[in-house]
C-alpha atoms as a PDB file:
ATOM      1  CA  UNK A   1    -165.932-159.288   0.796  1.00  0.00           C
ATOM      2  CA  UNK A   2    -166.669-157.718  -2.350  1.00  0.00           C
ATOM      3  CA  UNK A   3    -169.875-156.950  -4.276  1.00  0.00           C
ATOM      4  CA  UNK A   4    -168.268-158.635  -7.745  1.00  0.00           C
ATOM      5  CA  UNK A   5    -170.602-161.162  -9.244  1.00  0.00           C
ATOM      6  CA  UNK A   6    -168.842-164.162 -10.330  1.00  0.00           C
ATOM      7  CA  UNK A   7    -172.033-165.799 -11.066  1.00  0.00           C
ATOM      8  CA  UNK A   8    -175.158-164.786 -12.723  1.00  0.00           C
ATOM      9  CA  UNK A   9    -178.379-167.079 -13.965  1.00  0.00           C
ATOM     10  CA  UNK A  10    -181.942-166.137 -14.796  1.00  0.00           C
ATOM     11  CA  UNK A  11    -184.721-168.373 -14.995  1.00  0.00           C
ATOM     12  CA  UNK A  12    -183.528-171.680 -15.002  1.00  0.00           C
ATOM     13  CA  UNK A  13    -185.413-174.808 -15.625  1.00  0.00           C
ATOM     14  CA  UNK A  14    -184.388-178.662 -14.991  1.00  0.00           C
ATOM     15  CA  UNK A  15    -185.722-181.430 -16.716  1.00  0.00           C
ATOM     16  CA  UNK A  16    -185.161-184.940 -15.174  1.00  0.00           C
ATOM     17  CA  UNK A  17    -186.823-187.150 -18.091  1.00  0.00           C
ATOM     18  CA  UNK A  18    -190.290-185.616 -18.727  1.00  0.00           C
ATOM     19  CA  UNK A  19    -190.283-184.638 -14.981  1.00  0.00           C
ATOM     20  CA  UNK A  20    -189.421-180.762 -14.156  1.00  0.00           C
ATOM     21  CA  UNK A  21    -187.184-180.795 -11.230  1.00  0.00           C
ATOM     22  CA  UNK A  22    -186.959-176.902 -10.900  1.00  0.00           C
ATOM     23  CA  UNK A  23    -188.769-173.551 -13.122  1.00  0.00           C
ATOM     24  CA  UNK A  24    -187.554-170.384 -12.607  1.00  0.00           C
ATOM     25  CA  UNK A  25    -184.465-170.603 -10.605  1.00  0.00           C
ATOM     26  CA  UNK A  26    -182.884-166.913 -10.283  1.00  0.00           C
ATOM     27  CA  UNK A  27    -179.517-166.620  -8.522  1.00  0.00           C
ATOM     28  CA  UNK A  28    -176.790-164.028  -8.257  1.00  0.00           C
ATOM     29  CA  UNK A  29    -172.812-165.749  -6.647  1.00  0.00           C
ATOM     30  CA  UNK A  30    -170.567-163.065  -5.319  1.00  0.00           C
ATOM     31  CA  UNK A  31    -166.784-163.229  -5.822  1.00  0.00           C
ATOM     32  CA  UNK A  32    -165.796-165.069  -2.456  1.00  0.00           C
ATOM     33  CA  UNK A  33    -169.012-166.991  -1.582  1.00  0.00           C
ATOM     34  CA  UNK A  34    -169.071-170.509  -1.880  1.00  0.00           C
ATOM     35  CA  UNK A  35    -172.636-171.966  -2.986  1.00  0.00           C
ATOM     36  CA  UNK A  36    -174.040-175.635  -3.965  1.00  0.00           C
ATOM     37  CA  UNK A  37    -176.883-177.590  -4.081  1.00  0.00           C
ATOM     38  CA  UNK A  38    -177.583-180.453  -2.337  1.00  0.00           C
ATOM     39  CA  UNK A  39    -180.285-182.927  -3.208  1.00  0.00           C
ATOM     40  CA  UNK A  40    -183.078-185.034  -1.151  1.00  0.00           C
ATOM     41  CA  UNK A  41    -180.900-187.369   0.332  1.00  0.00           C
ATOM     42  CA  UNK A  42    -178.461-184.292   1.045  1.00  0.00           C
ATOM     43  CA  UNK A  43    -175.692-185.455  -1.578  1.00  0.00           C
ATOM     44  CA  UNK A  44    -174.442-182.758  -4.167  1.00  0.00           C
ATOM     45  CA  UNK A  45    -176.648-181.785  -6.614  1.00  0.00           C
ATOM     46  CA  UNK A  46    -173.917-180.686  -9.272  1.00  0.00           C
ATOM     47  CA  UNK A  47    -172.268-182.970 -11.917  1.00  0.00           C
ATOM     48  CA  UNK A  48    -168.936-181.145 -13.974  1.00  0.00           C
ATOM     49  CA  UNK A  49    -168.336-177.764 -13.547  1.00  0.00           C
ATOM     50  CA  UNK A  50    -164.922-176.489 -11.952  1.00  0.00           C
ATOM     51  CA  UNK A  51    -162.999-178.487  -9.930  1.00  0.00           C
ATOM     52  CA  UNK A  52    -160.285-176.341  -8.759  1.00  0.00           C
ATOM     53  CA  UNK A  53    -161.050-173.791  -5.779  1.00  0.00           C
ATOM     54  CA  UNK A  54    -159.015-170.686  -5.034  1.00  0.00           C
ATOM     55  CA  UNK A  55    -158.794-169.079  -1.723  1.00  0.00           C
END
């Protein structure tokens, strides 16, 4: 596995409504790691992004 980051954010913050969901949210991805989010009844977290995986 290689040290490559494919993903990079910095201090994120989620807003459901008035409602902050998450503040502050660091987090590096590495070329080759897979990584998601799930939510509070466990289903996916993510809406849109990339569809298509690569192996």
């Amino acid at each position: 596995m290689t040290d490559d980051i494919a993903v990079r954010a910095e201090d994120l913050t989620k807003f459901y409504g008035t409602r902050r969901g998450i503040e502050g949210l660091t987090l590096e991805v590495r070329t080759g790691e897979v990584m998601g989010f799930l939510g509070p009844n466990g289903a996916p977290g993510c809406r849109g992004g990339p569809t298509e995986s690569h192996a």
